[in-house]
N, C-alpha and C. Protein backbone atom coordinates (compact mmCIF):
# COMPACT_ATOMS: atom_id res chain seq x y z
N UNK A 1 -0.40 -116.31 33.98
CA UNK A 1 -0.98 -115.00 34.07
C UNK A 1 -0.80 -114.22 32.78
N UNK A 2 0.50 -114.56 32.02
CA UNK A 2 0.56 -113.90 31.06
C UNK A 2 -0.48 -114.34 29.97
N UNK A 3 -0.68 -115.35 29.16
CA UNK A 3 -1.33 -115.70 28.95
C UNK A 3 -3.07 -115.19 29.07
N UNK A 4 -3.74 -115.24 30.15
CA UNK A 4 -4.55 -114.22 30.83
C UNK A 4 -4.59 -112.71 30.17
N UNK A 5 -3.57 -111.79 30.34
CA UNK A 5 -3.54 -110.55 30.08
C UNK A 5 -3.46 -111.02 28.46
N UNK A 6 -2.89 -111.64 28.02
CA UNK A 6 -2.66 -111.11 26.30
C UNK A 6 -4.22 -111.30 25.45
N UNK A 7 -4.68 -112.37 26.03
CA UNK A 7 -5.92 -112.89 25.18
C UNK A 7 -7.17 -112.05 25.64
N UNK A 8 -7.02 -111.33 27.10
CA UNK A 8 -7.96 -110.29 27.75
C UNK A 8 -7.54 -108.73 26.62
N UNK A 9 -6.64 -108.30 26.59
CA UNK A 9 -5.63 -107.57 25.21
C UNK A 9 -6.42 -107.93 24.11
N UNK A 10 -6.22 -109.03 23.75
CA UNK A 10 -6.53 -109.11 22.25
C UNK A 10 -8.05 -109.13 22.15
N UNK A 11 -8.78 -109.78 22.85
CA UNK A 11 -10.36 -109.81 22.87
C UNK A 11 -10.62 -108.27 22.90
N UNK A 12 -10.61 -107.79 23.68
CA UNK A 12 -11.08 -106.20 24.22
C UNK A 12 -10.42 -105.36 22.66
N UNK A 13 -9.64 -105.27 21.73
CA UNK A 13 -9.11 -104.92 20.81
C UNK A 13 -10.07 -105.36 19.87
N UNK A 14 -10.37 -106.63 19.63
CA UNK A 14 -11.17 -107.03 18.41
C UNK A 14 -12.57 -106.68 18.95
N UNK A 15 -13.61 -107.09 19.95
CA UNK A 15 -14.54 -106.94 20.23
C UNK A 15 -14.65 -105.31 19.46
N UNK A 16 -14.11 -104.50 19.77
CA UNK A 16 -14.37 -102.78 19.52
C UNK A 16 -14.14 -102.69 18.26
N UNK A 17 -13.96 -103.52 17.44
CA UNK A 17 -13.37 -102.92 16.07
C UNK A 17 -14.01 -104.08 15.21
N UNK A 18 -14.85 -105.60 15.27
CA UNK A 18 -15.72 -106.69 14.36
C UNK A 18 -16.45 -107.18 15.24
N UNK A 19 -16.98 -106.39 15.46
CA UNK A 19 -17.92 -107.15 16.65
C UNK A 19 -18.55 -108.46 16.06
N UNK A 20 -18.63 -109.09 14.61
CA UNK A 20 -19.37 -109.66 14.51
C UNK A 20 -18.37 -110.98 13.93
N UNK A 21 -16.73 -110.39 14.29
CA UNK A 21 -15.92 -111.85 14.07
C UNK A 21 -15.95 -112.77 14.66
N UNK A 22 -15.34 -114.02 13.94
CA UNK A 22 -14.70 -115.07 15.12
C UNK A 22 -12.92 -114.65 15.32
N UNK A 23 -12.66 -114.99 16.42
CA UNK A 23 -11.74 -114.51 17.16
C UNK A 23 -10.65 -116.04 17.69
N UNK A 24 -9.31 -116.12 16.72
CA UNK A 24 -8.67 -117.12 17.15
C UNK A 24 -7.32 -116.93 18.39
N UNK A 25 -7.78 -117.32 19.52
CA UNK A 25 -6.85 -117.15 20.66
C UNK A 25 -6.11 -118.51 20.56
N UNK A 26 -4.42 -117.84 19.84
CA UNK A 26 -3.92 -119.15 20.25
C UNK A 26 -2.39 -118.49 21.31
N UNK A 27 -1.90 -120.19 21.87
CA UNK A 27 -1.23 -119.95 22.29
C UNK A 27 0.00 -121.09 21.50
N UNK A 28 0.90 -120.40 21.60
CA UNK A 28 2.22 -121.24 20.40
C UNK A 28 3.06 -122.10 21.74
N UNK A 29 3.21 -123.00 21.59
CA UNK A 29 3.65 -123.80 23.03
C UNK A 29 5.14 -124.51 21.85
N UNK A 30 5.65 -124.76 21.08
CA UNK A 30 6.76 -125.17 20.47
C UNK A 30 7.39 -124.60 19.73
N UNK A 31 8.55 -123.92 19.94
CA UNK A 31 9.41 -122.61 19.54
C UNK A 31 10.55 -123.12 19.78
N UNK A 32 11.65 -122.54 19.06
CA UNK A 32 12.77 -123.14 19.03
C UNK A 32 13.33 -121.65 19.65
N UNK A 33 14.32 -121.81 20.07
CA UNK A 33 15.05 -120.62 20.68
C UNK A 33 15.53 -119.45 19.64
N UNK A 34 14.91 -118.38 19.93
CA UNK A 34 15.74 -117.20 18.91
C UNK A 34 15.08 -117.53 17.84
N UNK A 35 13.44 -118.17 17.24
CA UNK A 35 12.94 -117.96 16.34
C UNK A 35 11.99 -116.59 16.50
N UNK A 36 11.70 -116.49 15.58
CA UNK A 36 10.74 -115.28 15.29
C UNK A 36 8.87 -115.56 15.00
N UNK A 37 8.60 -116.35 16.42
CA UNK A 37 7.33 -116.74 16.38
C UNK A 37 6.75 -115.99 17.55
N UNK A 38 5.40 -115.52 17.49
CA UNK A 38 4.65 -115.17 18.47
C UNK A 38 4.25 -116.32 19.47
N UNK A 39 3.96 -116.01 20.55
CA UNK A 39 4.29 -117.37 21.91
C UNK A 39 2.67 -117.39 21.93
N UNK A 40 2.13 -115.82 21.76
CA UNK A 40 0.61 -115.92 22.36
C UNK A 40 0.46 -114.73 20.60
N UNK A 41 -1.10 -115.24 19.99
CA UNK A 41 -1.39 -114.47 18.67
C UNK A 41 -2.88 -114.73 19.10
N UNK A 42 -3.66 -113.96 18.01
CA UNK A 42 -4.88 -113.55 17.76
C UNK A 42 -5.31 -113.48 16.84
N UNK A 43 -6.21 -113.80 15.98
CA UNK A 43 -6.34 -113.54 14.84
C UNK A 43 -8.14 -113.54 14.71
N UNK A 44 -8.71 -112.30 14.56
CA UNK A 44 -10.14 -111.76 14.19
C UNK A 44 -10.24 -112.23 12.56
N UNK A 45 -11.41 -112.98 12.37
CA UNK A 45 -12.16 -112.86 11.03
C UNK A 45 -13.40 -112.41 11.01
N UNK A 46 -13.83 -112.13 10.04
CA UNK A 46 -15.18 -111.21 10.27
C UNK A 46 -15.34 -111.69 8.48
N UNK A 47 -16.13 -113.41 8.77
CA UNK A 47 -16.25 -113.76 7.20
C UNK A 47 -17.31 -112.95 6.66
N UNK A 48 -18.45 -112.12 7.10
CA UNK A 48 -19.13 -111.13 6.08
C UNK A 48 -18.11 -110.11 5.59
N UNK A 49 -17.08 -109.45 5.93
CA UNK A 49 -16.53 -108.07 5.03
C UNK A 49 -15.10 -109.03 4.47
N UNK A 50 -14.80 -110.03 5.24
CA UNK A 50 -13.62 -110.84 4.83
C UNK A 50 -12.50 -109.87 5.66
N UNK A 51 -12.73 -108.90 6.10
CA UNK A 51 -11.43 -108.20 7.34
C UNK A 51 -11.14 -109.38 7.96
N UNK A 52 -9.41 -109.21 7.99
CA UNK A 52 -9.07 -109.61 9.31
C UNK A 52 -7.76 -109.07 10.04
N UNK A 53 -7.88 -108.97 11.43
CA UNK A 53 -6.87 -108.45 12.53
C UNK A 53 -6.22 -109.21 13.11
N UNK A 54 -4.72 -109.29 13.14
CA UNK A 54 -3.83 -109.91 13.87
C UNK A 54 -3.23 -109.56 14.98
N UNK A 55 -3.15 -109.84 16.11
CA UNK A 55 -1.92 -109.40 16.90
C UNK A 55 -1.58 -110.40 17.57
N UNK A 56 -0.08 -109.99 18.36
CA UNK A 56 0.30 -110.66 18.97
C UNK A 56 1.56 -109.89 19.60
N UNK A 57 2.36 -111.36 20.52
CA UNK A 57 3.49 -110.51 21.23
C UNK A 57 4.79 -109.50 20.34
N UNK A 58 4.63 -109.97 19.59
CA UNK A 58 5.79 -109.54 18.21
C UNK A 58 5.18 -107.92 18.12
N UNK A 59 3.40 -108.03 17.36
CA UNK A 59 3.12 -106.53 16.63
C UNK A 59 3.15 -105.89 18.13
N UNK A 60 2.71 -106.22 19.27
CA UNK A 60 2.94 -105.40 20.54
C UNK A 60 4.05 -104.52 20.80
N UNK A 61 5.25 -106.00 20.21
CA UNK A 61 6.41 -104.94 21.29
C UNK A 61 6.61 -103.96 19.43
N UNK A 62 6.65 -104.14 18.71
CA UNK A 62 7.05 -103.25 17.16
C UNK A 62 6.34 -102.43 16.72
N UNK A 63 5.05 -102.98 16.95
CA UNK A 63 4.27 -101.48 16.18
C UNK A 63 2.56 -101.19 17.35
N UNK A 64 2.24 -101.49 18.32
CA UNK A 64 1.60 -101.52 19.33
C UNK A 64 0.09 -101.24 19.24
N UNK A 65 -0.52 -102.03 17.64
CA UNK A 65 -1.81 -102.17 17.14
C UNK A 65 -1.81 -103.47 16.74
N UNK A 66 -3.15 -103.79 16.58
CA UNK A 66 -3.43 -105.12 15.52
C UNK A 66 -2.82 -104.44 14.01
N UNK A 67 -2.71 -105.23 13.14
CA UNK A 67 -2.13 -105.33 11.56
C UNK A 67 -3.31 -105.93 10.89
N UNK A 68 -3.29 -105.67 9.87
CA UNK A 68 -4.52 -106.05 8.84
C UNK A 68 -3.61 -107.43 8.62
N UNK A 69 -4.51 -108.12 8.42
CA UNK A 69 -4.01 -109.86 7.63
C UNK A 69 -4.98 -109.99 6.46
N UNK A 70 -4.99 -111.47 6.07
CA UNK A 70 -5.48 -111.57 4.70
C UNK A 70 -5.95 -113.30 4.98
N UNK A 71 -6.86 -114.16 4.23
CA UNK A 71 -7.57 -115.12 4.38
C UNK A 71 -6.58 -115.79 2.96
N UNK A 72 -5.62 -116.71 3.15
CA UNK A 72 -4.82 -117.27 2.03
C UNK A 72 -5.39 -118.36 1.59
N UNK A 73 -6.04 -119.08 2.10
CA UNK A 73 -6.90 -120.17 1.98
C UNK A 73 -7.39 -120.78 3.14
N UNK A 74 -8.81 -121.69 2.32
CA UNK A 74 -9.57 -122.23 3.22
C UNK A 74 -10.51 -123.00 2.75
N UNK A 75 -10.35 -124.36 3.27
CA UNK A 75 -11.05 -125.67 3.19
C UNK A 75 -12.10 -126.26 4.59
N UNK A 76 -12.43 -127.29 3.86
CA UNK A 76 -13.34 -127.92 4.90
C UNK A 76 -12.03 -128.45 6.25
N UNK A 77 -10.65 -128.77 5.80
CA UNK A 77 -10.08 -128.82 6.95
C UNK A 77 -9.49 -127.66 7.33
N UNK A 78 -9.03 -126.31 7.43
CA UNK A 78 -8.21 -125.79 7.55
C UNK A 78 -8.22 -124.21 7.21
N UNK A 79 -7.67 -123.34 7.37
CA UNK A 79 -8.21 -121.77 7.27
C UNK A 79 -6.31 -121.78 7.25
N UNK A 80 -5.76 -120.83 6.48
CA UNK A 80 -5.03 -120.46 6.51
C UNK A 80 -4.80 -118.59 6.77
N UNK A 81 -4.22 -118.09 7.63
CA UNK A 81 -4.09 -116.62 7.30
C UNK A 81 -2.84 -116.01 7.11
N UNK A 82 -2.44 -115.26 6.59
CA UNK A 82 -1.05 -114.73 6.36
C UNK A 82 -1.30 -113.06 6.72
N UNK A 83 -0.06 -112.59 6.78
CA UNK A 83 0.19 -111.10 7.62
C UNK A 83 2.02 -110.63 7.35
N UNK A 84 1.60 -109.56 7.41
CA UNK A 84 3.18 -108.83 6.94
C UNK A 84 3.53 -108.10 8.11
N UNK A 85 4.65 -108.17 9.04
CA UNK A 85 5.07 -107.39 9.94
C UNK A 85 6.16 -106.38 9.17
N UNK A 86 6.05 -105.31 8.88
CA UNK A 86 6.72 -104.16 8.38
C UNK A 86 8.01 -103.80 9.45
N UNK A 87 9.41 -103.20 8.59
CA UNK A 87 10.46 -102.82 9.12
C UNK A 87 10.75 -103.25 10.88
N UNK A 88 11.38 -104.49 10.50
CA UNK A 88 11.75 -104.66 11.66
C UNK A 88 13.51 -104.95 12.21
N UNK A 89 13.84 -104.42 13.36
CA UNK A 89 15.21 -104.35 13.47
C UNK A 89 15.48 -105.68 14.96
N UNK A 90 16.33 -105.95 14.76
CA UNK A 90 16.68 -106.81 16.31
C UNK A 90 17.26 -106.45 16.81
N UNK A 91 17.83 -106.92 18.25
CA UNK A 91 18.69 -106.57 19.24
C UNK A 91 19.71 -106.53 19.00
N UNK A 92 20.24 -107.20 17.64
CA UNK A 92 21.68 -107.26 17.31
C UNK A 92 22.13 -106.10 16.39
N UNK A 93 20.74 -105.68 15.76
CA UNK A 93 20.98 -104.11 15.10
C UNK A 93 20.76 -104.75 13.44
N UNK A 94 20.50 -105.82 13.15
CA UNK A 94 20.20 -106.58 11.62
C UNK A 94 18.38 -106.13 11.77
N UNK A 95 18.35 -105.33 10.28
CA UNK A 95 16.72 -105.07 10.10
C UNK A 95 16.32 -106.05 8.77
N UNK A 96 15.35 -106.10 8.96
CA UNK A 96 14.50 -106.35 7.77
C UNK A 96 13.21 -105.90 7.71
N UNK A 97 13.15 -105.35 5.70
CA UNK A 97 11.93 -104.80 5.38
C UNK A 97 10.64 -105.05 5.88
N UNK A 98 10.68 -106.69 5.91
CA UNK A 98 9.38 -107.15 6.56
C UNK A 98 9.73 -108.85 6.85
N UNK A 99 8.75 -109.05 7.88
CA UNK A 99 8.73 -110.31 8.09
C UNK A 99 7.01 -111.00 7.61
N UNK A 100 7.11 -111.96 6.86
CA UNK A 100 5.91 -112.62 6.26
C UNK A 100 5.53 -113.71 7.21
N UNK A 101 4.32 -113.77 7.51
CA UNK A 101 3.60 -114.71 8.73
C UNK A 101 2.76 -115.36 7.87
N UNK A 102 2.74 -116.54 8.49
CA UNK A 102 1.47 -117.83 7.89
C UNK A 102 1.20 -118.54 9.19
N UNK A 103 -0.39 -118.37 9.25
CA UNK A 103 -0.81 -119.39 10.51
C UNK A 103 -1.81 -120.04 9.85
N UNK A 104 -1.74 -121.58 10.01
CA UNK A 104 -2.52 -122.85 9.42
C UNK A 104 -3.37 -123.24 10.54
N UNK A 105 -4.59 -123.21 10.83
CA UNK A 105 -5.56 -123.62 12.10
C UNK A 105 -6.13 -124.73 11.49
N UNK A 106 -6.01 -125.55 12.27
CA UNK A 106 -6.78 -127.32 11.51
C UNK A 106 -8.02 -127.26 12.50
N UNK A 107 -9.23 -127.02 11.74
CA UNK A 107 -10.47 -127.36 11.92
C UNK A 107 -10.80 -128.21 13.32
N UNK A 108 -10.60 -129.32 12.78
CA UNK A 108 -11.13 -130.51 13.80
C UNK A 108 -10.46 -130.68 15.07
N UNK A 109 -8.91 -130.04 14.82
CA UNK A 109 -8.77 -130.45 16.03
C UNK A 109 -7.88 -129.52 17.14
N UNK A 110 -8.33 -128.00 16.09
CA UNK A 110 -8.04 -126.75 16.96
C UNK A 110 -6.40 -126.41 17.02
N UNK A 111 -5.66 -127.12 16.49
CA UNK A 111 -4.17 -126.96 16.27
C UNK A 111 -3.96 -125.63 15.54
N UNK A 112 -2.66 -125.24 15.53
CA UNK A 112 -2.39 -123.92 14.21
C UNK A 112 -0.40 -124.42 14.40
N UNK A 113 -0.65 -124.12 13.12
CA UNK A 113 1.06 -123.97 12.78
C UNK A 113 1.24 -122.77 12.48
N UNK A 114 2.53 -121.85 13.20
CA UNK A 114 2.85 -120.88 12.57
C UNK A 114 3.73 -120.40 12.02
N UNK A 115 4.62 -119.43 10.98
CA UNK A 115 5.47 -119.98 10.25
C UNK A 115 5.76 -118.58 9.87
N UNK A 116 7.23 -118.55 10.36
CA UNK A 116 7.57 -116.59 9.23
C UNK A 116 9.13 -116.94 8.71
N UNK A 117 8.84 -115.91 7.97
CA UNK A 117 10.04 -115.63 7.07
C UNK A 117 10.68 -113.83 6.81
N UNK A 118 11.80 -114.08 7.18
CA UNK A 118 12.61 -112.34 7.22
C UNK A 118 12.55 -112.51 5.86
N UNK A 119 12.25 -111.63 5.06
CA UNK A 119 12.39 -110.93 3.43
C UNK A 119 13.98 -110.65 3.65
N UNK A 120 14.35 -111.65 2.24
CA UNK A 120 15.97 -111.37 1.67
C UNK A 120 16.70 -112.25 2.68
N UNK A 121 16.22 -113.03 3.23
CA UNK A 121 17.19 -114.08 4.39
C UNK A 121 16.40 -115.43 3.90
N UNK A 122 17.44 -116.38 3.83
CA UNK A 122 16.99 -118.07 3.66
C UNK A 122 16.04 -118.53 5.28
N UNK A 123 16.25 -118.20 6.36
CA UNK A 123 15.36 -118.20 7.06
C UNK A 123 13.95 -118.76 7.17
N UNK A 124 13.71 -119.81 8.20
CA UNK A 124 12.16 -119.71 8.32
C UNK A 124 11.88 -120.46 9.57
N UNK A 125 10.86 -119.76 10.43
CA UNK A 125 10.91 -120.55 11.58
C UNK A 125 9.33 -120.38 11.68
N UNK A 126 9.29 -121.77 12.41
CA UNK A 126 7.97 -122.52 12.65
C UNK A 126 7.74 -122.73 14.36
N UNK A 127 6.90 -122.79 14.58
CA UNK A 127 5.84 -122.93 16.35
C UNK A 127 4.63 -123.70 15.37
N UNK A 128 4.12 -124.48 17.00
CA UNK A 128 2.99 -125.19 17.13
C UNK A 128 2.09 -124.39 17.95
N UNK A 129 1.03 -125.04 18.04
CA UNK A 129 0.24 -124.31 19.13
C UNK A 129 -1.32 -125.04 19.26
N UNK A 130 -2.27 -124.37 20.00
CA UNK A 130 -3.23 -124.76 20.07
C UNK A 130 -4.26 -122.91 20.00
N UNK A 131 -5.46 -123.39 19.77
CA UNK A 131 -6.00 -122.18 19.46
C UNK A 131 -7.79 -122.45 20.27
N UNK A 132 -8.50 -121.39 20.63
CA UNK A 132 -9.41 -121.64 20.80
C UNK A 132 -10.31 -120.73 20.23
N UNK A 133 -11.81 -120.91 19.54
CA UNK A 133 -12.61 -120.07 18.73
C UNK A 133 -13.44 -118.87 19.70
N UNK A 134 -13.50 -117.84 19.29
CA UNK A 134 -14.95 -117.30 20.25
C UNK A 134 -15.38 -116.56 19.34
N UNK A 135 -16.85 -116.25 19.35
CA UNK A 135 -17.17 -115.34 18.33
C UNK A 135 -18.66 -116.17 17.78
């Protein structure tokens, strides 16, 4: 069900704001415990202006909009997008300036890797997932 509500969330968010993107609904199914990966993400492109909108469970519970992202590369296999989550603190009371996101979507066969890093920490944690296009 959850699942359900987030991607009904994220569609209804992008639809009103690129109407004329494609829209990546993924869901991250391999997470390691206590990483800093989104479980369920979104990611709007709108290749005529090159905008694109991210969200997910992370920008929900921290800042409670989509975030502008950026198109890092992109081949005949693969689209890469990256995104900056600004000032973030944890439950343990440790902040950081920002956390840096990279999601890799493989073409052919609808996969995405996703991948962040806390600024000023050796840190980096990775999820798998699967994604589906609409748009």
């Amino acid at each position: 069900m959850k699942k359900v509500i987030l991607a009904t969330l994220f569609a209804g968010v992008f639809v009103s704001t690129t109407a004329t993107a494609e829209t990546y609904i993924c869901e991250i199914t391999r997470v390691a415990k206590g990483a800093w990966i989104p479980r369920s993400l979104a990611i709007s492109h709108d290749e005529k202006t090159g905008r694109v909108l991210v969200n997910d469970d992370l920008i929900i519970r921290y800042k409670s909009k989509p975030i502008e992202g950026a198109v890092s590369a992109e081949n005949d296999k693969r689209i890469t997008f990256t995104w900056i989550l600004p000032s973030i603190r944890n439950s343990g009371g440790q902040s950081t300036l920002r956390f840096n996101f990279r999601a890799s979507y493989l073409k052919r066969t609808g996969k995405v890797v996703v991948t962040s890093q806390p600024a000023g920490y050796p840190n980096t944690f990775t999820g798998r997932g699967q994604c589906k296009v609409e748009g």
